[in-house]
C-alpha atoms as a PDB file:
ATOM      1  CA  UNK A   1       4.650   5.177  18.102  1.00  0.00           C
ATOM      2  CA  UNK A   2       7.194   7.222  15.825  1.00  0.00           C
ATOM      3  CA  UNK A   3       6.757  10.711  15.559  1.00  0.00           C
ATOM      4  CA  UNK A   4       4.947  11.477  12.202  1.00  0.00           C
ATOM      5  CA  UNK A   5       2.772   8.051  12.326  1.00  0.00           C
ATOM      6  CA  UNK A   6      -0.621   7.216  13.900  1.00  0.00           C
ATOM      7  CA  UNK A   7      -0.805   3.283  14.188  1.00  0.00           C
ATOM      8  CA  UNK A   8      -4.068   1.176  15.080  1.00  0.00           C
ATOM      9  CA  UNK A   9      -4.552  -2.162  14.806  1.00  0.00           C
ATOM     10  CA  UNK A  10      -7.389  -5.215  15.588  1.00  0.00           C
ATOM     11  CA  UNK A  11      -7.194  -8.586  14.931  1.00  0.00           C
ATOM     12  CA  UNK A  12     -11.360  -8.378  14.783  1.00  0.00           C
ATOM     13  CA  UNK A  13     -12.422  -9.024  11.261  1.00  0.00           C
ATOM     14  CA  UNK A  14     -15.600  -6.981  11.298  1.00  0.00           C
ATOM     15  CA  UNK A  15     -17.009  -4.583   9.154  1.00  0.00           C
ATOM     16  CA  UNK A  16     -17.619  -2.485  12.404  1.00  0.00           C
ATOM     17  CA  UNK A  17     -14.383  -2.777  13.913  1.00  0.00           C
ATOM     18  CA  UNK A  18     -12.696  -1.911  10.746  1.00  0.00           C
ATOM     19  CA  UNK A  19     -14.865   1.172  10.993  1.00  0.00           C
ATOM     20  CA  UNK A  20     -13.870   2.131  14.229  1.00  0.00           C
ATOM     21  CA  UNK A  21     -10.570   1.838  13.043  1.00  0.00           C
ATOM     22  CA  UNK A  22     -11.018   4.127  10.309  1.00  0.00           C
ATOM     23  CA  UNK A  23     -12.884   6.619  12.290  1.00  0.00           C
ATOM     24  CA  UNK A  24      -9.812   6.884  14.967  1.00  0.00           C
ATOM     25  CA  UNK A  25      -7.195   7.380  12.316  1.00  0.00           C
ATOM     26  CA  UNK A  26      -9.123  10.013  10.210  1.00  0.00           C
ATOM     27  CA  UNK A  27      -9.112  11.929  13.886  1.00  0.00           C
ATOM     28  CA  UNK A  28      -5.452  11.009  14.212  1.00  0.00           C
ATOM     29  CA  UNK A  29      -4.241  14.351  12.308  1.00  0.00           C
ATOM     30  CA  UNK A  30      -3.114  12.086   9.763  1.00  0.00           C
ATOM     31  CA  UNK A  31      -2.903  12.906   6.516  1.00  0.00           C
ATOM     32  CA  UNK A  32      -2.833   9.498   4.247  1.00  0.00           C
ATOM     33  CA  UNK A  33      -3.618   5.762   5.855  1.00  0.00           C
ATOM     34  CA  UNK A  34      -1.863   2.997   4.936  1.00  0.00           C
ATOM     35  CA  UNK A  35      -4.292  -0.369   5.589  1.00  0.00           C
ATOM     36  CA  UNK A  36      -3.112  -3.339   5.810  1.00  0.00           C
ATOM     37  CA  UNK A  37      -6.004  -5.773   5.970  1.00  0.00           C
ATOM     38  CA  UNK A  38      -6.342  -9.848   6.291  1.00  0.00           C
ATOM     39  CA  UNK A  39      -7.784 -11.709   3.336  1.00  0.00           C
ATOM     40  CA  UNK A  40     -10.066 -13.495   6.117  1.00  0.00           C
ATOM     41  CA  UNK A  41     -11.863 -10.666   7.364  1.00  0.00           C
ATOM     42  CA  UNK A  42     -15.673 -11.216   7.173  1.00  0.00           C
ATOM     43  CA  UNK A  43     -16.498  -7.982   5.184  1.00  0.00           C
ATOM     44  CA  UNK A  44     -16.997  -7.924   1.246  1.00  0.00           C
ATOM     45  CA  UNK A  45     -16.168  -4.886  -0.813  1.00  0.00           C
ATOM     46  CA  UNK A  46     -19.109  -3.745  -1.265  1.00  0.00           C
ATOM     47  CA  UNK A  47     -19.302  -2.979   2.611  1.00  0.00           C
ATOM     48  CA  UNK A  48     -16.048  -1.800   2.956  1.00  0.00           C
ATOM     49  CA  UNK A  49     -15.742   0.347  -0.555  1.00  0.00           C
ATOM     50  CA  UNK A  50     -18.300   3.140   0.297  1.00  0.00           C
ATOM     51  CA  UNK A  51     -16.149   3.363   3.929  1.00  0.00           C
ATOM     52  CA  UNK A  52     -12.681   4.199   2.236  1.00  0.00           C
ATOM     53  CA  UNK A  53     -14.640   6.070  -0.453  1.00  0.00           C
ATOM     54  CA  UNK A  54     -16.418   8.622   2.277  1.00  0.00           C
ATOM     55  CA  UNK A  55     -13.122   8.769   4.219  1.00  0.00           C
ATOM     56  CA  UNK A  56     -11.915  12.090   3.775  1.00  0.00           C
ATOM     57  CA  UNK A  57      -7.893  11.082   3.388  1.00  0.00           C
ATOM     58  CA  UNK A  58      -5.830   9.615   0.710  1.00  0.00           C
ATOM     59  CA  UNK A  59      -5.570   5.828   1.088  1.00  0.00           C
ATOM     60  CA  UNK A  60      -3.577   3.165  -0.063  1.00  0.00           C
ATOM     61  CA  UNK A  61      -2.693  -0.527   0.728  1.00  0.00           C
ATOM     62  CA  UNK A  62      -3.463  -4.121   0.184  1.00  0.00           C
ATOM     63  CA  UNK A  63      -5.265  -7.173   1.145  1.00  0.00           C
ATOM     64  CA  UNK A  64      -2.641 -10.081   2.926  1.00  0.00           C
ATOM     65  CA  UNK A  65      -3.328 -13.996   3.493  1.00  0.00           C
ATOM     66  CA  UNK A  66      -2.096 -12.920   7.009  1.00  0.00           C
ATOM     67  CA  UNK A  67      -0.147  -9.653   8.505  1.00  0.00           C
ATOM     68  CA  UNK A  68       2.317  -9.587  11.459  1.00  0.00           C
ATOM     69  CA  UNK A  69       1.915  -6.898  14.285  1.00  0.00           C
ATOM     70  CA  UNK A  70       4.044  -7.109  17.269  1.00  0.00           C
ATOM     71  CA  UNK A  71       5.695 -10.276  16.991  1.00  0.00           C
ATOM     72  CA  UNK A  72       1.682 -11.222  16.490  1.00  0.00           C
ATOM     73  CA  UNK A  73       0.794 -13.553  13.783  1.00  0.00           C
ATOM     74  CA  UNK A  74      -2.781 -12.049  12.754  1.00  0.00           C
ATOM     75  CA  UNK A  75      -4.998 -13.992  10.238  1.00  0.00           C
ATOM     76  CA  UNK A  76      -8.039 -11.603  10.545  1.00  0.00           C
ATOM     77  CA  UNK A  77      -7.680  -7.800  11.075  1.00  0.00           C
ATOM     78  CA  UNK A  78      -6.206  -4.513   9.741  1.00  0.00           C
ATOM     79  CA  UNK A  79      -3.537  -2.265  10.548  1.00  0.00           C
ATOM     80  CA  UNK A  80      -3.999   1.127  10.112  1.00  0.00           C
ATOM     81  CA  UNK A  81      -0.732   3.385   9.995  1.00  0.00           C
ATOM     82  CA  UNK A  82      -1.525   7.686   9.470  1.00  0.00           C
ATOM     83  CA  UNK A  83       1.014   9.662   8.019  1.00  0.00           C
ATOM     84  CA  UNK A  84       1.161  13.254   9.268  1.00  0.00           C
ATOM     85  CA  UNK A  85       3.278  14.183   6.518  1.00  0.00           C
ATOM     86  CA  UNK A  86       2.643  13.719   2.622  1.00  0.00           C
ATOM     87  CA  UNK A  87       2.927  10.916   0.699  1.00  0.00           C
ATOM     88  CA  UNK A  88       2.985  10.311  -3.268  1.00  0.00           C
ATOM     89  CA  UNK A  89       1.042   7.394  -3.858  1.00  0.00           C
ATOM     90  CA  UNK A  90       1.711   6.523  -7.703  1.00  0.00           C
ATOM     91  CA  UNK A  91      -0.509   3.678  -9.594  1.00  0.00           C
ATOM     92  CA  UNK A  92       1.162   1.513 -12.537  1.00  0.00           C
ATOM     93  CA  UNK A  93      -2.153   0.065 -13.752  1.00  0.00           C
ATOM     94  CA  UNK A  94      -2.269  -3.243 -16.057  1.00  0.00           C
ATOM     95  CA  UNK A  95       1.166  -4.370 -15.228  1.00  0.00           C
ATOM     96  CA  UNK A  96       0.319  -7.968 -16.062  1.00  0.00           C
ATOM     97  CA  UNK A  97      -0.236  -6.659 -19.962  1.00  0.00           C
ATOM     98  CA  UNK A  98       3.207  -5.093 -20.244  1.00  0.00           C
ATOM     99  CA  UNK A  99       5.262  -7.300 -21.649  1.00  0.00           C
ATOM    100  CA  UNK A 100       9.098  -6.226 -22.798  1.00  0.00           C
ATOM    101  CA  UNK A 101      11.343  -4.115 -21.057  1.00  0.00           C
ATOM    102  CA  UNK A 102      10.698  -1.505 -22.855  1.00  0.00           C
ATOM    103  CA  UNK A 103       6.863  -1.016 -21.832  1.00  0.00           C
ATOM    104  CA  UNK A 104       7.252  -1.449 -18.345  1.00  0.00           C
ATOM    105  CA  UNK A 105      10.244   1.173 -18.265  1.00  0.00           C
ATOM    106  CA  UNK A 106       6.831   3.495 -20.013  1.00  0.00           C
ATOM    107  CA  UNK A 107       4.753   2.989 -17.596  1.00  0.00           C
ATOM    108  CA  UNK A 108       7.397   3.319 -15.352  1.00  0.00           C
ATOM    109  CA  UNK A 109       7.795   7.200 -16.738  1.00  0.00           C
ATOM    110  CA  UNK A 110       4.540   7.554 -17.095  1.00  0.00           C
ATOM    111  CA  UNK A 111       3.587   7.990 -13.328  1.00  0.00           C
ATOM    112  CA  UNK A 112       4.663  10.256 -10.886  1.00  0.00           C
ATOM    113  CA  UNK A 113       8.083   8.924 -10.541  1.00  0.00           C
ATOM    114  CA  UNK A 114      11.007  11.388 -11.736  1.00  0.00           C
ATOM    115  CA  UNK A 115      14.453  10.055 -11.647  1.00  0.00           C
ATOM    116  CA  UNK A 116      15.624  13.852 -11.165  1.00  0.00           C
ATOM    117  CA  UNK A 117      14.157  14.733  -8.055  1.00  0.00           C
ATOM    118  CA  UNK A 118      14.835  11.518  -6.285  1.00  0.00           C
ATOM    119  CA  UNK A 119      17.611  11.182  -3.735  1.00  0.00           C
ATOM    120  CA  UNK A 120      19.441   8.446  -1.946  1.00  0.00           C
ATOM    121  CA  UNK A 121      17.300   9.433   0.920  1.00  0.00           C
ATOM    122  CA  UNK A 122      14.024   8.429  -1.004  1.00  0.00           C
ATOM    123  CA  UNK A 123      12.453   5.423  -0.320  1.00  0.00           C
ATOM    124  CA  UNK A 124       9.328   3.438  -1.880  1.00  0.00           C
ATOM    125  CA  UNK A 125       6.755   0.771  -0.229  1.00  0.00           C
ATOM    126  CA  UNK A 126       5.705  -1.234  -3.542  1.00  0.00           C
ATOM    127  CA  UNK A 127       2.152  -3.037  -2.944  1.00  0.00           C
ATOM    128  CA  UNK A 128       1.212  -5.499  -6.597  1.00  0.00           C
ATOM    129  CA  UNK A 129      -0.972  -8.234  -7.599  1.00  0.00           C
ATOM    130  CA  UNK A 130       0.728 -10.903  -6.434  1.00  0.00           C
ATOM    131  CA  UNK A 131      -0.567 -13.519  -8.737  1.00  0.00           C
ATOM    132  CA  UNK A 132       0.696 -11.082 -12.039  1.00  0.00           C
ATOM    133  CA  UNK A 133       2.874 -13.244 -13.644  1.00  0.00           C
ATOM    134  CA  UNK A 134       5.426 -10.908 -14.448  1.00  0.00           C
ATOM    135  CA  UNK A 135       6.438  -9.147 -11.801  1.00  0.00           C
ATOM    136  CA  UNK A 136       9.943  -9.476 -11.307  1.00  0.00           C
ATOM    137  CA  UNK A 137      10.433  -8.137 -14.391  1.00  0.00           C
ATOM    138  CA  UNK A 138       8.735  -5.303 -13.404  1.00  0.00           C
ATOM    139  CA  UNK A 139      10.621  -4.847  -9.918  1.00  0.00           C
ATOM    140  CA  UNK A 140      14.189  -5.233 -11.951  1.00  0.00           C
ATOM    141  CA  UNK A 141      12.689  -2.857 -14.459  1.00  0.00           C
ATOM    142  CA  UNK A 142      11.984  -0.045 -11.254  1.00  0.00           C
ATOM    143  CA  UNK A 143      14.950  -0.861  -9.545  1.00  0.00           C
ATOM    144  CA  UNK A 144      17.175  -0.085 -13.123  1.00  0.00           C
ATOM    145  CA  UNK A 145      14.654   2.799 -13.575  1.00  0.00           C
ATOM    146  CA  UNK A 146      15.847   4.404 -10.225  1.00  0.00           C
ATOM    147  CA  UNK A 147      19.469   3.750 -10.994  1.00  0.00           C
ATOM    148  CA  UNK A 148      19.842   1.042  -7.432  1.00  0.00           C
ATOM    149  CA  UNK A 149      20.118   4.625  -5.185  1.00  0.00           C
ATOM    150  CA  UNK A 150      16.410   4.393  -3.982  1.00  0.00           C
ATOM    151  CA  UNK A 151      15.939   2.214  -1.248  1.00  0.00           C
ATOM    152  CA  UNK A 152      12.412  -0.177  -2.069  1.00  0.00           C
ATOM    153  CA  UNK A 153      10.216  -2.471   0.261  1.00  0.00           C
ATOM    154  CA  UNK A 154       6.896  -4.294  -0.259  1.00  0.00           C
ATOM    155  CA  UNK A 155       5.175  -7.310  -1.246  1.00  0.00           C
ATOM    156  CA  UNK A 156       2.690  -8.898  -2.734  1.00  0.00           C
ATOM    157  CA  UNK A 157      -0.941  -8.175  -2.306  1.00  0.00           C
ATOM    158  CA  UNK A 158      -4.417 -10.184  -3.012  1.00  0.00           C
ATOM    159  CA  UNK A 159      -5.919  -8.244  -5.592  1.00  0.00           C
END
């Protein structure tokens, strides 16, 4: 485990376990989760939306066909990852609607993102729709935006 994370993981798809889960990591000292969950878990959002919505950290992530832990191909499951230290979490919403260049580069601005305090040293973990039908113009548009210095990772999520 690297200094500054808190990482748990099950390859149970339960509502409970996921809860467990949830319960360690908010005692981790973390300060944000990432989740990273299967598509095949056997929960529905209505059990698992008041749980992230009474958890008392900021959280972000997505919903995978199947995650990788370990060398550990995982088809049901979660993994939780705590940050200690802060993280911006921005939200581009209704990418699928913007259409030119132009409008993506807007909603682009729009967020949180600021080319002038970014450094080489900056990094972002991307997490979209990925059945949007336009989203490598939108990644080309981000990449241009932050002038190829910013290092990005991610992938596409079941929305």
């Amino acid at each position: 485990m690297s200094e500054g994370l808190f990482v748990w993981n099950s390859d149970d798809g339960s509502v409970s376990e996921f809860e467990l889960g949830l319960n360690i990591s908010q005692e981790s000292g973390a300060t944000s989760l990432l989740i990273l969950a299967c598509h095949d878990n056997e929960f529905t959002e209505e059990q698992i939306n008041p749980l992230i919505l009474n958890c008392n950290l900021q959280v972000f992530g997505g919903i995978y066909p199947k995650l990788v832990f370990k060398n550990k191909l995982m088809q049901q499951g979660c993994i939780i990852i705590g940050f200690h230290q802060p993280v911006d979490v921005s939200i581009i919403p209704h990418v699928s609607t913007l259409k030119t260049d132009a409008q993506l580069e807007q909603a682009i601005d729009a967020t949180q993102v600021n080319r002038g305090q970014l450094t080489k040293n900056d990094n972002f973990l991307i997490f979209y729709d990925g059945l949007i039908n336009n989203i490598e113009p939108f990644i080309d548009t981000l990449f241009e935006y932050l002038d190829h210095k910013i290092n990005i990772i991610g992938g596409g999520a079941v929305i």
